[in-house]
PDB file of N, CA and C in Angstrom:
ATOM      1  N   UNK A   1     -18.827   2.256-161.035  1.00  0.00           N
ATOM      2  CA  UNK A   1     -19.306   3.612-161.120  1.00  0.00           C
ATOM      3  C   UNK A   1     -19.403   4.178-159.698  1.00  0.00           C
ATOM      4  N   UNK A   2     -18.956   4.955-159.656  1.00  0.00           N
ATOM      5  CA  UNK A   2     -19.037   5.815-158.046  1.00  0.00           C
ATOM      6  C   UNK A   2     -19.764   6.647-158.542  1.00  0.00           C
ATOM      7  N   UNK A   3     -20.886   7.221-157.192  1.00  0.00           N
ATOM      8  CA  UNK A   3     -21.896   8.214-157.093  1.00  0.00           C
ATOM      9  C   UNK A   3     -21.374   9.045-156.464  1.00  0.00           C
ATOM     10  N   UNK A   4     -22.015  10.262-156.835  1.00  0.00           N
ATOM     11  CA  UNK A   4     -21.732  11.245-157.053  1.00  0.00           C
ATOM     12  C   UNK A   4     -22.464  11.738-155.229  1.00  0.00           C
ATOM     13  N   UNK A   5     -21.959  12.443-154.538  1.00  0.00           N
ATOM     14  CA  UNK A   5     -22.331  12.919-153.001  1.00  0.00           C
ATOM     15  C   UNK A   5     -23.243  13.862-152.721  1.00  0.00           C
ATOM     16  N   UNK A   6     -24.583  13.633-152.623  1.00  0.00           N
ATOM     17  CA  UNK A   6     -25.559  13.925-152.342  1.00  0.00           C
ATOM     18  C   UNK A   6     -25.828  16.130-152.108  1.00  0.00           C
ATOM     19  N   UNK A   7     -26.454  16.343-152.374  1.00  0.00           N
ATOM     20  CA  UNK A   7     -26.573  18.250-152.614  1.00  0.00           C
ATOM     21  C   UNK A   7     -27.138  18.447-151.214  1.00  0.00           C
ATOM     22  N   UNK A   8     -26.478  19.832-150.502  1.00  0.00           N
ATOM     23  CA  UNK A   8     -27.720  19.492-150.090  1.00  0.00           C
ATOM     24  C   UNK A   8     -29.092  20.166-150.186  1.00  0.00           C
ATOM     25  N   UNK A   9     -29.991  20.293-151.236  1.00  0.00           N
ATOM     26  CA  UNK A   9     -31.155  20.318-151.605  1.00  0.00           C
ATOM     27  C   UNK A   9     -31.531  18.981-151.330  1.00  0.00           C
ATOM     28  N   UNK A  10     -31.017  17.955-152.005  1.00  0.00           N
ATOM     29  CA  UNK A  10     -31.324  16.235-151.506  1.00  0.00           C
ATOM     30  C   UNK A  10     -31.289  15.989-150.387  1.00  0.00           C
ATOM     31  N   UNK A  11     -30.019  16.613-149.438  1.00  0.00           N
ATOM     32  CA  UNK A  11     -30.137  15.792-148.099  1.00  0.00           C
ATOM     33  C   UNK A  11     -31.707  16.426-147.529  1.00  0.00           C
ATOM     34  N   UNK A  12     -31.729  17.867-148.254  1.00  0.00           N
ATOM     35  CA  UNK A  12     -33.128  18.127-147.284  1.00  0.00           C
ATOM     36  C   UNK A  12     -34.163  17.636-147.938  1.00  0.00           C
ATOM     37  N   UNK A  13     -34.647  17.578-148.602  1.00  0.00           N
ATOM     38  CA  UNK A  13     -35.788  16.686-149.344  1.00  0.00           C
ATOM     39  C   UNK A  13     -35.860  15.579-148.737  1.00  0.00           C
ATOM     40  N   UNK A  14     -35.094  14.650-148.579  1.00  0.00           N
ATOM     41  CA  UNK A  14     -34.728  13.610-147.928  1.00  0.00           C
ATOM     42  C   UNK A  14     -35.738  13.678-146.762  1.00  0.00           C
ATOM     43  N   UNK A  15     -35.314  14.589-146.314  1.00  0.00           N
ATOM     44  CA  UNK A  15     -35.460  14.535-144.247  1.00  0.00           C
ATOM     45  C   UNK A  15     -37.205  14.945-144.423  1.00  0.00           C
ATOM     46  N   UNK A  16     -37.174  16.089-145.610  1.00  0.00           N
ATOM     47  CA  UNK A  16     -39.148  16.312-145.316  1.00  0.00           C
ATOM     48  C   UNK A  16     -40.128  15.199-145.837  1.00  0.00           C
ATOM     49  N   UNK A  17     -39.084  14.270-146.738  1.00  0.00           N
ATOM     50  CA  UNK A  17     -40.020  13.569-147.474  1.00  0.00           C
ATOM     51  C   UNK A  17     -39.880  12.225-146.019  1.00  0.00           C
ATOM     52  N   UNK A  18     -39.226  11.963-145.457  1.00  0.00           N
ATOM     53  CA  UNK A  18     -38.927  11.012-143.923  1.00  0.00           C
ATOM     54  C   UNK A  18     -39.940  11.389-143.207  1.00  0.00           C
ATOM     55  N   UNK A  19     -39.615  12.750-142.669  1.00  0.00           N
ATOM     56  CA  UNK A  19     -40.707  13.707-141.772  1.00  0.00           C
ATOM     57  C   UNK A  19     -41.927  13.401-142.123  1.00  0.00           C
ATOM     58  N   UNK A  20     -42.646  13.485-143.618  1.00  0.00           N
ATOM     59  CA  UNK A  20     -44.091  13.093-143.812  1.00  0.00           C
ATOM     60  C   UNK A  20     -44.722  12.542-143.455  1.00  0.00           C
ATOM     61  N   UNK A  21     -43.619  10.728-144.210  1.00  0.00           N
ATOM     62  CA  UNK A  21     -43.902  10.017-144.465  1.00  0.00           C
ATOM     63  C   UNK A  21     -44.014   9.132-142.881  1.00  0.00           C
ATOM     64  N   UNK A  22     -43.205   9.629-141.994  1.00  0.00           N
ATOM     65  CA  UNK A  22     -43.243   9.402-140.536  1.00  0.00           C
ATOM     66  C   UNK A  22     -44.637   9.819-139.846  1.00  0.00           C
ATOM     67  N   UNK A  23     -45.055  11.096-140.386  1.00  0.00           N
ATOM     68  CA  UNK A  23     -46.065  12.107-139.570  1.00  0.00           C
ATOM     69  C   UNK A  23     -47.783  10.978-140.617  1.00  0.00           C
ATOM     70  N   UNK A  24     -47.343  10.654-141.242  1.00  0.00           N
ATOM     71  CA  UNK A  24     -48.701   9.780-142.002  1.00  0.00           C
ATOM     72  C   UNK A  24     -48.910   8.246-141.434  1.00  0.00           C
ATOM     73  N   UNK A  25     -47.700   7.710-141.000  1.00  0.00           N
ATOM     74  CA  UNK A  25     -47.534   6.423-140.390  1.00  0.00           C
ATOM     75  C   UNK A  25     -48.556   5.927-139.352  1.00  0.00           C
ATOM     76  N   UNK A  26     -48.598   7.787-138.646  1.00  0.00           N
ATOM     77  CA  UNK A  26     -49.451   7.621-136.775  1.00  0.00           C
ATOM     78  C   UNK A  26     -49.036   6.856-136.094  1.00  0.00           C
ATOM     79  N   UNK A  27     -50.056   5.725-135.635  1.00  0.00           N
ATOM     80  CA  UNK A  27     -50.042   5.038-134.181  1.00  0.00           C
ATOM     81  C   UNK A  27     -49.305   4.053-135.210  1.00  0.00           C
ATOM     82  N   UNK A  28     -49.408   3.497-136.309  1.00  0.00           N
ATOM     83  CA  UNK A  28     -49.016   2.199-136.926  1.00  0.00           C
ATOM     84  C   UNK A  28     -47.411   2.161-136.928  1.00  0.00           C
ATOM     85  N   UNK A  29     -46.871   0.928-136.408  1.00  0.00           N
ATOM     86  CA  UNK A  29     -45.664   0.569-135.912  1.00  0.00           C
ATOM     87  C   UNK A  29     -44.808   0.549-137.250  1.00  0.00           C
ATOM     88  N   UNK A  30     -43.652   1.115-137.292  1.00  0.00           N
ATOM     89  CA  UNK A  30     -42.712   1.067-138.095  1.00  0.00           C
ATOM     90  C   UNK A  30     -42.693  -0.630-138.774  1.00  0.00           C
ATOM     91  N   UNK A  31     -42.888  -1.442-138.027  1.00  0.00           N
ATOM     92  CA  UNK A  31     -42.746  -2.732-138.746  1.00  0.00           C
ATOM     93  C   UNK A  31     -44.172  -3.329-139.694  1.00  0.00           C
ATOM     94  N   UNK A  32     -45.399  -2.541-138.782  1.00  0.00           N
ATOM     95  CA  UNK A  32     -46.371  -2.911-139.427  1.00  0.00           C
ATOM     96  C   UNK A  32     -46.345  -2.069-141.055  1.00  0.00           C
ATOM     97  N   UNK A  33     -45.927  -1.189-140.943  1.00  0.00           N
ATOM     98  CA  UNK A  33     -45.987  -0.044-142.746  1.00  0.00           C
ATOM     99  C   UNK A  33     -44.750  -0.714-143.495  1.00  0.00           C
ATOM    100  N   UNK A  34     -43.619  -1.354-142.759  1.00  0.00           N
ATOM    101  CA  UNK A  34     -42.820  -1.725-143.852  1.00  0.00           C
ATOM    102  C   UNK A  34     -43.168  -3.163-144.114  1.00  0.00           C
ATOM    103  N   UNK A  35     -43.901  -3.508-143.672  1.00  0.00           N
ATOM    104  CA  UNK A  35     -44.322  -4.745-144.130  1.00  0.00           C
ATOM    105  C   UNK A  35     -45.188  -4.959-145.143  1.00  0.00           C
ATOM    106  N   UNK A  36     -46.306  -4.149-145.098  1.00  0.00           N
ATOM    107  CA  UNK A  36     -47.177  -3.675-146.134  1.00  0.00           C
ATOM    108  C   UNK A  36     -46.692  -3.160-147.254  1.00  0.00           C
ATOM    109  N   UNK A  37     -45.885  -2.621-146.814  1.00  0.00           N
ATOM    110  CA  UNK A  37     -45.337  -2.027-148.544  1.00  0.00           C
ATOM    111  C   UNK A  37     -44.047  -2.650-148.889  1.00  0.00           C
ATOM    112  N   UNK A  38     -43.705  -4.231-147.940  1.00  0.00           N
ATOM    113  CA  UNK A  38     -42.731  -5.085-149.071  1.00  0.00           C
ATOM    114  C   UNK A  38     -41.138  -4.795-148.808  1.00  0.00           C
ATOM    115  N   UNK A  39     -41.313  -3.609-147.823  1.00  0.00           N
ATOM    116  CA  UNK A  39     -39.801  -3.022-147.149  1.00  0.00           C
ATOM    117  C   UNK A  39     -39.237  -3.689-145.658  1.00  0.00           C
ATOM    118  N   UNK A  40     -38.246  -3.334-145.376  1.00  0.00           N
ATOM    119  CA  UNK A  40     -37.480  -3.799-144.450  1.00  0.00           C
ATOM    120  C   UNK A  40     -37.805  -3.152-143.154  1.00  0.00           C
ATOM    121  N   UNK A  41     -38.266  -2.811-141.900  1.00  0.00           N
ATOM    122  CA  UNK A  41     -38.097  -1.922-140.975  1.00  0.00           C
ATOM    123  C   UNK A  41     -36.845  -0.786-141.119  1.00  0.00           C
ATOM    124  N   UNK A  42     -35.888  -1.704-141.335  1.00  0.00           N
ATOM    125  CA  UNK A  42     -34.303  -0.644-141.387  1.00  0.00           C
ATOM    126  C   UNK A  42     -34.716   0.273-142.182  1.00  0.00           C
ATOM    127  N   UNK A  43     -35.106  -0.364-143.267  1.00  0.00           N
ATOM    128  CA  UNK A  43     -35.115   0.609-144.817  1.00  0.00           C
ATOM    129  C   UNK A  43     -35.941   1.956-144.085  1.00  0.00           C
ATOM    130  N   UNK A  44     -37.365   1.567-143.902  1.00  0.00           N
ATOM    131  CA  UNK A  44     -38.360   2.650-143.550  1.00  0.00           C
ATOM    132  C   UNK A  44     -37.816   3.622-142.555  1.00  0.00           C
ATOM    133  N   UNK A  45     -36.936   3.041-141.153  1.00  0.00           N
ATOM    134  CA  UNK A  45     -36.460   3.629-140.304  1.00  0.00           C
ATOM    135  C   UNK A  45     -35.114   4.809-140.942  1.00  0.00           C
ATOM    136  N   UNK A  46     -34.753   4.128-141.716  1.00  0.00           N
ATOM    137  CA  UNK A  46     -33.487   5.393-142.370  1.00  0.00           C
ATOM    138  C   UNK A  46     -34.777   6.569-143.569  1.00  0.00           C
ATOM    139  N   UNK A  47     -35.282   5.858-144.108  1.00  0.00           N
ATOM    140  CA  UNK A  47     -35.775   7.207-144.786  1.00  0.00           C
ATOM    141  C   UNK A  47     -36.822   7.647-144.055  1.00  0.00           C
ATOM    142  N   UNK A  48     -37.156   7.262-142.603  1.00  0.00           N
ATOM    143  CA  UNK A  48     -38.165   8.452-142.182  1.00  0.00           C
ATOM    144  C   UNK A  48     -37.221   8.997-140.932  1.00  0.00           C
ATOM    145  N   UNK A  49     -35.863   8.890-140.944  1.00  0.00           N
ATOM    146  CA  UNK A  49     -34.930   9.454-140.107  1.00  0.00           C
ATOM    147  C   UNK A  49     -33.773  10.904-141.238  1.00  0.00           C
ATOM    148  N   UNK A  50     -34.433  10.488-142.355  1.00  0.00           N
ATOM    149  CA  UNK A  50     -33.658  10.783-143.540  1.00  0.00           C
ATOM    150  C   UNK A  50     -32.021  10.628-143.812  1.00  0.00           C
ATOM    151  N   UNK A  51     -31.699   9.464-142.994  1.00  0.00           N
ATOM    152  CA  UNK A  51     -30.626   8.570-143.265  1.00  0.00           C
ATOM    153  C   UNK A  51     -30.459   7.856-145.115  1.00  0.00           C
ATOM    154  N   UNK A  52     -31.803   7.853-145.231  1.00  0.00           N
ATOM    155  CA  UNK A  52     -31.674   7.337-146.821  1.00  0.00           C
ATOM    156  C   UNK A  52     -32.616   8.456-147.599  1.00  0.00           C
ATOM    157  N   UNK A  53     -31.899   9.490-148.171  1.00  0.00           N
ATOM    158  CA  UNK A  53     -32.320  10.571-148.858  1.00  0.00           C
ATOM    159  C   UNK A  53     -32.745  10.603-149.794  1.00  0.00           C
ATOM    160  N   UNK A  54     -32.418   9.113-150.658  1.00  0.00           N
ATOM    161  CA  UNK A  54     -33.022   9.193-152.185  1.00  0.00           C
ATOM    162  C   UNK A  54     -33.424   8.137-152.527  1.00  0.00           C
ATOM    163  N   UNK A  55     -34.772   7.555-151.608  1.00  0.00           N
ATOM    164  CA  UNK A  55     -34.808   6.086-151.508  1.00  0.00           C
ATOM    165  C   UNK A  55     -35.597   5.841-153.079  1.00  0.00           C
ATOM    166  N   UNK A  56     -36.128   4.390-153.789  1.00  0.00           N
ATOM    167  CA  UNK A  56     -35.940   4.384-154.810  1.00  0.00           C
ATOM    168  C   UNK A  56     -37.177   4.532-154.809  1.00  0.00           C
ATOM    169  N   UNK A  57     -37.801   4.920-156.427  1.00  0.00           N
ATOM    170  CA  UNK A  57     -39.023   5.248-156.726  1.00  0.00           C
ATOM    171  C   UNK A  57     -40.577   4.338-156.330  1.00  0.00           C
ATOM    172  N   UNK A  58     -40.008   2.834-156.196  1.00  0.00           N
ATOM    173  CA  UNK A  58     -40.415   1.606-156.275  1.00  0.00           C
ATOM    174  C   UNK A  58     -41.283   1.468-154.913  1.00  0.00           C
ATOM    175  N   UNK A  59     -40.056   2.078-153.885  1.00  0.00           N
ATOM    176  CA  UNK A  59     -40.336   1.909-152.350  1.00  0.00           C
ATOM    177  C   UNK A  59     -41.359   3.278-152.034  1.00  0.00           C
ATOM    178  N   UNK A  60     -40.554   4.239-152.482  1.00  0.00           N
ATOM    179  CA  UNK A  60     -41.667   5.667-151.970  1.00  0.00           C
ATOM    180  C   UNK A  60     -43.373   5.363-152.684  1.00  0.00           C
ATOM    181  N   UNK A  61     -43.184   4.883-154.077  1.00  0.00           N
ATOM    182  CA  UNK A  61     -44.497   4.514-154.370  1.00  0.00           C
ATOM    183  C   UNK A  61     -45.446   3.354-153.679  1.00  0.00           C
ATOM    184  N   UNK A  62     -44.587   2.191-153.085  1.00  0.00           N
ATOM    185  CA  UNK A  62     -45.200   1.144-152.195  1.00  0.00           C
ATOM    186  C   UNK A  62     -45.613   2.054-150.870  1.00  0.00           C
ATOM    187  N   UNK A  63     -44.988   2.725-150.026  1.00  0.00           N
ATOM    188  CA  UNK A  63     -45.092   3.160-148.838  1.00  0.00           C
ATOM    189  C   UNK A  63     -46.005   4.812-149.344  1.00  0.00           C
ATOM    190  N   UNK A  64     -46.213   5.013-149.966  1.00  0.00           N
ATOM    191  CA  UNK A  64     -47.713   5.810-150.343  1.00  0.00           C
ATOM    192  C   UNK A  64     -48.631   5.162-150.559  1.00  0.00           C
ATOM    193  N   UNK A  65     -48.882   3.911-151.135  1.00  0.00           N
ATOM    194  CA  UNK A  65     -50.069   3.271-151.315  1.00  0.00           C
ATOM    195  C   UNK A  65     -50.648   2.652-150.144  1.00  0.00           C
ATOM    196  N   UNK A  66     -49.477   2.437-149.492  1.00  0.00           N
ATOM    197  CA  UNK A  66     -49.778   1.529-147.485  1.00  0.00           C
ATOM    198  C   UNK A  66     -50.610   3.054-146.793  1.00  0.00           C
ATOM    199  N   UNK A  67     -49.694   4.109-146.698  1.00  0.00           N
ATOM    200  CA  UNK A  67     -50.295   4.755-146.285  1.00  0.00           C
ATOM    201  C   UNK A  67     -51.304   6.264-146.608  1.00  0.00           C
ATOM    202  N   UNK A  68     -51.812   5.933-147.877  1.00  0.00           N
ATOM    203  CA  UNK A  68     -52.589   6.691-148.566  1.00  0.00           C
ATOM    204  C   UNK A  68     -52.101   8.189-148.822  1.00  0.00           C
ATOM    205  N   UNK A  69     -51.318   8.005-149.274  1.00  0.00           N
ATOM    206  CA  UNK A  69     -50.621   8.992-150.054  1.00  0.00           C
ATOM    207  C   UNK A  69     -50.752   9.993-151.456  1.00  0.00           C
ATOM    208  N   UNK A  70     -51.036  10.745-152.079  1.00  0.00           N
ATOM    209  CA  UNK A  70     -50.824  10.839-153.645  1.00  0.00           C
ATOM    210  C   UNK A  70     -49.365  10.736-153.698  1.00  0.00           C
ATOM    211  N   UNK A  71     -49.100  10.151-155.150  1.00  0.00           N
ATOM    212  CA  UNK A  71     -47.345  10.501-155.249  1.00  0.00           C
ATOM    213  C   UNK A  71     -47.132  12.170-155.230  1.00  0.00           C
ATOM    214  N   UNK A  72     -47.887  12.575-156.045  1.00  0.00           N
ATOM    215  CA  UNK A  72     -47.832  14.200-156.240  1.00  0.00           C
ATOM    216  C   UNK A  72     -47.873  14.918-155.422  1.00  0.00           C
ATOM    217  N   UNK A  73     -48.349  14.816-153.598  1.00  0.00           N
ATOM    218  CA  UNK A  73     -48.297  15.684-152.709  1.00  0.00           C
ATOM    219  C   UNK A  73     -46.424  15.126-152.243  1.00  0.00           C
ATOM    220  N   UNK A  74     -46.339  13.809-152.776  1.00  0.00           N
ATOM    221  CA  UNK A  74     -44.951  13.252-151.957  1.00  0.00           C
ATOM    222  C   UNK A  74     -44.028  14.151-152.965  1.00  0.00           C
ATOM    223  N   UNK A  75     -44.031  13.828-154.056  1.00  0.00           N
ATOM    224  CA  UNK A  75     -43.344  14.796-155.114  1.00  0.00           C
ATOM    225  C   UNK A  75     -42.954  16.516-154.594  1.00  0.00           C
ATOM    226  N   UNK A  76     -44.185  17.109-154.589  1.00  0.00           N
ATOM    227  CA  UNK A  76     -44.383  18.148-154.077  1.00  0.00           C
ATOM    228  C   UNK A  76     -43.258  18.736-152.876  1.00  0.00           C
ATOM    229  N   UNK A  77     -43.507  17.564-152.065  1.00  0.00           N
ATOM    230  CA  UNK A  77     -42.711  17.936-150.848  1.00  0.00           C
ATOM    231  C   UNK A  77     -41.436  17.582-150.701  1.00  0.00           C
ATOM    232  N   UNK A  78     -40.749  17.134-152.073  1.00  0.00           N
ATOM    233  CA  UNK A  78     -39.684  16.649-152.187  1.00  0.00           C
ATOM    234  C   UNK A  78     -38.950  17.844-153.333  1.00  0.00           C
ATOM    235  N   UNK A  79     -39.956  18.300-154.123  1.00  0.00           N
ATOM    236  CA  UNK A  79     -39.142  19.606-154.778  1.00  0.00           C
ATOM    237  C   UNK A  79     -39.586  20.832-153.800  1.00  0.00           C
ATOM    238  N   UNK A  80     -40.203  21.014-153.698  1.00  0.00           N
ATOM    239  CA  UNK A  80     -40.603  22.370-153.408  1.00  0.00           C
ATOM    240  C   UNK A  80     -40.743  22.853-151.810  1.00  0.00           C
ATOM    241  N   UNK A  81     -40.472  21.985-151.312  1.00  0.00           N
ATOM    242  CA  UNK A  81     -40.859  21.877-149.180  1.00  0.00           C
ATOM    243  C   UNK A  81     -42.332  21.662-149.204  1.00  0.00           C
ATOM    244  N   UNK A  82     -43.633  21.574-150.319  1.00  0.00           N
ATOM    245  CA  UNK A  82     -44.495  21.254-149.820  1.00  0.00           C
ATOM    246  C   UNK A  82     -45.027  20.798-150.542  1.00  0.00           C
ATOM    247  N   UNK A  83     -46.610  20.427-149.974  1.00  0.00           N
ATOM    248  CA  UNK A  83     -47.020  19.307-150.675  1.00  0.00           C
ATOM    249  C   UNK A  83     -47.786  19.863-151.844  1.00  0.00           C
ATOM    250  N   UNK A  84     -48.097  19.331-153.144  1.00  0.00           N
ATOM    251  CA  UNK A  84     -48.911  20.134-154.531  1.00  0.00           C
ATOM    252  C   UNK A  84     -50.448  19.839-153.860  1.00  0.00           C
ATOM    253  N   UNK A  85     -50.753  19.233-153.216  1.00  0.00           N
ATOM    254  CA  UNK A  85     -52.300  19.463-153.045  1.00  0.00           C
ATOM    255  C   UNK A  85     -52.439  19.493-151.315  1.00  0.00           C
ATOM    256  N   UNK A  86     -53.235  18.650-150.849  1.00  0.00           N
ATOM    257  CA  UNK A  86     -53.121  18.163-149.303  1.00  0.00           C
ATOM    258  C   UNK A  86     -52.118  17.746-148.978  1.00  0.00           C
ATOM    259  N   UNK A  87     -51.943  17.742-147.907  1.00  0.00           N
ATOM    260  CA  UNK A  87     -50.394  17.306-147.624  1.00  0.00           C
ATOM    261  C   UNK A  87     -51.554  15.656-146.415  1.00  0.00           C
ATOM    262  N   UNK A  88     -52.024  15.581-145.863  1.00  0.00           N
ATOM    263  CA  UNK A  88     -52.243  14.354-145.038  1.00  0.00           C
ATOM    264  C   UNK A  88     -53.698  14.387-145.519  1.00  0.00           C
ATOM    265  N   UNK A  89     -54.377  13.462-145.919  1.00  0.00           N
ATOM    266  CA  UNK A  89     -55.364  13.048-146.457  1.00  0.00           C
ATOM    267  C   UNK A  89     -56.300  11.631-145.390  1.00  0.00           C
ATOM    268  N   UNK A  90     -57.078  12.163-144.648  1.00  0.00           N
ATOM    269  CA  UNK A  90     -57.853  11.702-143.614  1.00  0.00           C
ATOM    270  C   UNK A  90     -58.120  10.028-144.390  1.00  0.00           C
TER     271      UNK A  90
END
């Protein structure tokens, strides 16, 4: 099965949902958050570069729970450019 080449509505979703998820990380080292949430450094480094635009549901939900996330503000900012409630949650 070949996939189908990315919109770009996706490539940008991609990059804000990277951007966030980068801007929520802070001081904590790219290796320390993908470790916690069971991911690779590479992996985390392409979707918060938005190299990986449509990473899988499994991972965006692990790497919200590391870094205290709702899915629904991540959702949010993945349809709409922003987040449905708070967007960074102290």
């Amino acid at each position: 099965m070949v996939r189908s080449p990315l919109t770009p509505q996706q490539i940008a979703a991609g990059k804000r949902l990277g951007a966030h998820l980068r801007e929520a990380r802070g001081e904590r080292t790219l290796a320390e958050v993908a470790h916690a949430a069971s991911i690779s450094p590479e992996t985390l480094r392409k979707i918060e570069t938005g190299r990986l635009a449509t990473p899988a549901f499994v991972t965006v939900a692990a790497l919200a729970a590391v870094l205290e996330i709702r899915l629904d503000d991540l959702a949010g900012i993945c349809v709409s450019g922003g987040p449905a409630h708070a967007a960074l949650q102290p």
